[in-house]
Protein backbone atom coordinates (compact mmCIF):
# COMPACT_ATOMS: atom_id res chain seq x y z
CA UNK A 1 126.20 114.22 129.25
CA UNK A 2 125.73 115.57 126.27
CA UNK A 3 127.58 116.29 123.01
CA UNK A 4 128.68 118.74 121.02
CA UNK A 5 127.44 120.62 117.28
CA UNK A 6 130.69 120.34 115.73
CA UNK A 7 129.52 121.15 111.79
CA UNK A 8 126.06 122.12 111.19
CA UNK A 9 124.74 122.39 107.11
CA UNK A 10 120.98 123.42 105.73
CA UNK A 11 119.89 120.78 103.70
CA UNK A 12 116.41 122.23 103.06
CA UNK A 13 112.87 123.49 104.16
CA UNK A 14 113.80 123.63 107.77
CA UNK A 15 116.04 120.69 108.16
CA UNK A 16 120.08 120.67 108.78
CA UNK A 17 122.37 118.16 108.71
CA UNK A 18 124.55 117.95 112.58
CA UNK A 19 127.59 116.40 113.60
CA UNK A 20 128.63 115.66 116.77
CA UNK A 21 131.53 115.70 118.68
CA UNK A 22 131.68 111.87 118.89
CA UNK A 23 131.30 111.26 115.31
CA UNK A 24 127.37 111.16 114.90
CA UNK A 25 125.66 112.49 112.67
CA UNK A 26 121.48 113.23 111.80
CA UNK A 27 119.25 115.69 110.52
CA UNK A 28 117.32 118.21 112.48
CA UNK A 29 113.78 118.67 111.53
CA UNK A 30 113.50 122.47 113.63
CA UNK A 31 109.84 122.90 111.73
CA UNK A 32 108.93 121.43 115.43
CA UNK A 33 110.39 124.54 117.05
CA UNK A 34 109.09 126.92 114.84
CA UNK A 35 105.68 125.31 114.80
CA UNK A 36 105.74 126.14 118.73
CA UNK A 37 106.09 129.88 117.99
CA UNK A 38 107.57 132.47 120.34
CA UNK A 39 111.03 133.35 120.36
CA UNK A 40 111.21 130.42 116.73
CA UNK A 41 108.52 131.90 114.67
CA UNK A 42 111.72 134.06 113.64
CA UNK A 43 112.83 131.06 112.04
CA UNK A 44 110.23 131.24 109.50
CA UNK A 45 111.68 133.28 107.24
CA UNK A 46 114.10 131.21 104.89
CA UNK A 47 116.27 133.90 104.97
CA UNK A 48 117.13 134.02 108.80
CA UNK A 49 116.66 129.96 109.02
CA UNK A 50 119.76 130.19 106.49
CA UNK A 51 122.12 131.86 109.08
CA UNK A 52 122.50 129.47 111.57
CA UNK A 53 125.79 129.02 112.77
CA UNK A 54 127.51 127.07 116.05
CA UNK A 55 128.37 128.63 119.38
CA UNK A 56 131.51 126.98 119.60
CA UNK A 57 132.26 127.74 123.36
CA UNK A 58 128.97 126.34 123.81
CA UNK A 59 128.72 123.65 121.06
CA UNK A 60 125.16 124.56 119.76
CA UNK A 61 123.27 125.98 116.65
CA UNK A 62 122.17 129.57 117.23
CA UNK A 63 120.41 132.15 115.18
CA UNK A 64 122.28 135.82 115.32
CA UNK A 65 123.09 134.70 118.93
CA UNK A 66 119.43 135.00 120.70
CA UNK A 67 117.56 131.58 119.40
CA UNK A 68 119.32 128.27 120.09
CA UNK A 69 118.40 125.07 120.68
CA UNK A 70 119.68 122.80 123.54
CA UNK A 71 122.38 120.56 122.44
CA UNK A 72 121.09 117.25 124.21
CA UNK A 73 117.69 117.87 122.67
CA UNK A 74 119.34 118.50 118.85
CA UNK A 75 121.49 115.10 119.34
CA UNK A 76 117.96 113.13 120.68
CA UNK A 77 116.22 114.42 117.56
CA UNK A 78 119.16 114.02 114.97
CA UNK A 79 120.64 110.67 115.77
CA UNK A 80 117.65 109.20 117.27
CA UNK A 81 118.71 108.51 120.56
CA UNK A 82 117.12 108.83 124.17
CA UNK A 83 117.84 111.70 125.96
CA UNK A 84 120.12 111.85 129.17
CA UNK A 85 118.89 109.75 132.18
CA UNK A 86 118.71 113.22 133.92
CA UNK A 87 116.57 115.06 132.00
CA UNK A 88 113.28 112.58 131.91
CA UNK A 89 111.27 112.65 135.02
CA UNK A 90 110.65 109.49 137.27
CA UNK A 91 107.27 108.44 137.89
């Protein structure tokens, strides 16, 4: 399970503040993303970083549509939490 953006706000450099749909709340450090490159190295202009906005039917942060990142991964990173039981892999 997983939960969704509900507000999303650019605090600065490449961070933004999230809240969730259960009431949590964190900041997103997405210079990780962009520091992988490929479809983020978009994100490296300030400009374009600015415009991110939530995919409401889908309840995650999206650039113009095309870049987004996974909501389960966003709420691990903001609030600090483990991800979902099914996403690790079992030894």
């Amino acid at each position: 399970m997983y939960h969704d953006i509900v507000n999303v706000k650019y605090k600065k450099d490449f961070m933004l503040q999230l809240t969730f749909d259960d009431g949590k709340s964190g900041i997103l450090d997405c210079s990780v993303f962009i520091a992988k490159g490929g479809v983020f190295s978009k994100l490296k202009d300030p400009s374009v970083f600015r415009q991110v906005e939530i995919n409401k039917e889908l309840g995650v942060i999206t650039w113009n549509g095309e870049i987004d990142i996974a909501p389960e991964t966003a709420y691990t990173m903001a609030t600090g939490t483990s991800l979902p039981s099914w996403m690790t892999i079992e030894q």
